[in-house]
Protein backbone atom coordinates (compact mmCIF):
# COMPACT_ATOMS: atom_id res chain seq x y z
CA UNK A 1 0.00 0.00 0.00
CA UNK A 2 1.23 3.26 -1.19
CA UNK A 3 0.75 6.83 0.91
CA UNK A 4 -0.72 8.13 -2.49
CA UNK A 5 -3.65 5.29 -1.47
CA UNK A 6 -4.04 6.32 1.67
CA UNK A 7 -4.46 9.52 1.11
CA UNK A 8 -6.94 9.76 -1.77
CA UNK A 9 -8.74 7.54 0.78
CA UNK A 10 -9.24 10.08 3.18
CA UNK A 11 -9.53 13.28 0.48
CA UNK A 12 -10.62 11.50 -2.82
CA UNK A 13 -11.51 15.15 -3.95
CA UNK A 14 -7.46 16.20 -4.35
CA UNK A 15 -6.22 19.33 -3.30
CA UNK A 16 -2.76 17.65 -1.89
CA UNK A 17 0.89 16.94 -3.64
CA UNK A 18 2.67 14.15 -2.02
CA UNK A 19 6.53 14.55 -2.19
CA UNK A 20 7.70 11.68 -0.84
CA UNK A 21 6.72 8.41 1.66
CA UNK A 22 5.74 10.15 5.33
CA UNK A 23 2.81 12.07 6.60
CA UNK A 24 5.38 15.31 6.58
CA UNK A 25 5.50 14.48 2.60
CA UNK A 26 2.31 15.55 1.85
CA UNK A 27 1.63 19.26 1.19
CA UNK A 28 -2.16 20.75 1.11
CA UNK A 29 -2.73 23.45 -1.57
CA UNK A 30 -6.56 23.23 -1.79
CA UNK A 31 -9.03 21.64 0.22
CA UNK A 32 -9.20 20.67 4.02
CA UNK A 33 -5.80 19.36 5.51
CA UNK A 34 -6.10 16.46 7.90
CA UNK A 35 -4.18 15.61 11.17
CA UNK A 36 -1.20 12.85 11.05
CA UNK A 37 -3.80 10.93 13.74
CA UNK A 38 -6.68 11.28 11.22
CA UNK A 39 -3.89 9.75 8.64
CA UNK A 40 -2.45 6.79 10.51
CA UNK A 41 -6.74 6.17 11.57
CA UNK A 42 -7.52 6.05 7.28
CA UNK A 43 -4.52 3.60 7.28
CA UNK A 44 -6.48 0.86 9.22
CA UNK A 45 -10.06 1.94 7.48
CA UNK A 46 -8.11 1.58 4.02
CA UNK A 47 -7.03 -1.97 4.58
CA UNK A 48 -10.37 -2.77 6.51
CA UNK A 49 -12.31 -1.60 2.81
CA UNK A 50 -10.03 -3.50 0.54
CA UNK A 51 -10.39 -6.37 3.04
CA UNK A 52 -13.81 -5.84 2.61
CA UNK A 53 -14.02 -5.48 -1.11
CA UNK A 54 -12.12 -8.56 -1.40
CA UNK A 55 -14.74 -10.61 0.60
CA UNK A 56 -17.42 -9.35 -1.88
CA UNK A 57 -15.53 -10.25 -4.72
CA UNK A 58 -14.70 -13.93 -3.87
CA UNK A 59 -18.32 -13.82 -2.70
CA UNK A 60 -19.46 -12.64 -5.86
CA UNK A 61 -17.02 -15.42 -7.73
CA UNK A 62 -18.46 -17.98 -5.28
CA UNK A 63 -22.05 -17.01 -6.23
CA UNK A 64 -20.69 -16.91 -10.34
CA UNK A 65 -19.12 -20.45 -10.00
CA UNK A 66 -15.82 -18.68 -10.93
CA UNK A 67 -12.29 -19.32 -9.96
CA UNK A 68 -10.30 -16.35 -9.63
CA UNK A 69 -8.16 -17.91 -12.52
CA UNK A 70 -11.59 -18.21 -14.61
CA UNK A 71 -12.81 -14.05 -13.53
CA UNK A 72 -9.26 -13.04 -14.71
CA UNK A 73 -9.48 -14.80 -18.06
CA UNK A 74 -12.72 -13.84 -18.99
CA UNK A 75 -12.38 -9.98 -18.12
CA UNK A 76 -9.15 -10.50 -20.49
CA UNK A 77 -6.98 -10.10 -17.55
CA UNK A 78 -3.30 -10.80 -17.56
């Protein structure tokens, strides 16, 4: 997981240049800043929601009769 995910995460709306791999790396320019607590909280919600999304995919697979393998190949996946 990159900070870049993080942080459109928490402020999917932009407004924010990230210069490098910390909290201290990303500058506001528009929109509302957030705290480094509020950050290192969206860390935990982001992998929560991709855990999450995952779930409903292999759900959704489960439901198809679909392998992973099979999903991949017919969305012409690599």
């Amino acid at each position: 997981m990159h900070i870049s995910e993080i942080v459109a995460f928490l402020r999917p709306n932009g407004g924010y240049v990230i210069t490098g791999d910390t909290f201290d790396d990303i500058k506001f320019i528009e929109g509302e800043p957030f705290t480094k607590s509020e950050f290192e909280q969206a860390k935990l919600d982001y992998v929560e929601h991709l855990a999450n999304i995952q779930t409903q995919r292999l759900a959704l697979l489960d439901r198809l009769g679909l392998t992973e393998e099979e999903a991949t190949l017919l969305l012409g996946g690599n």
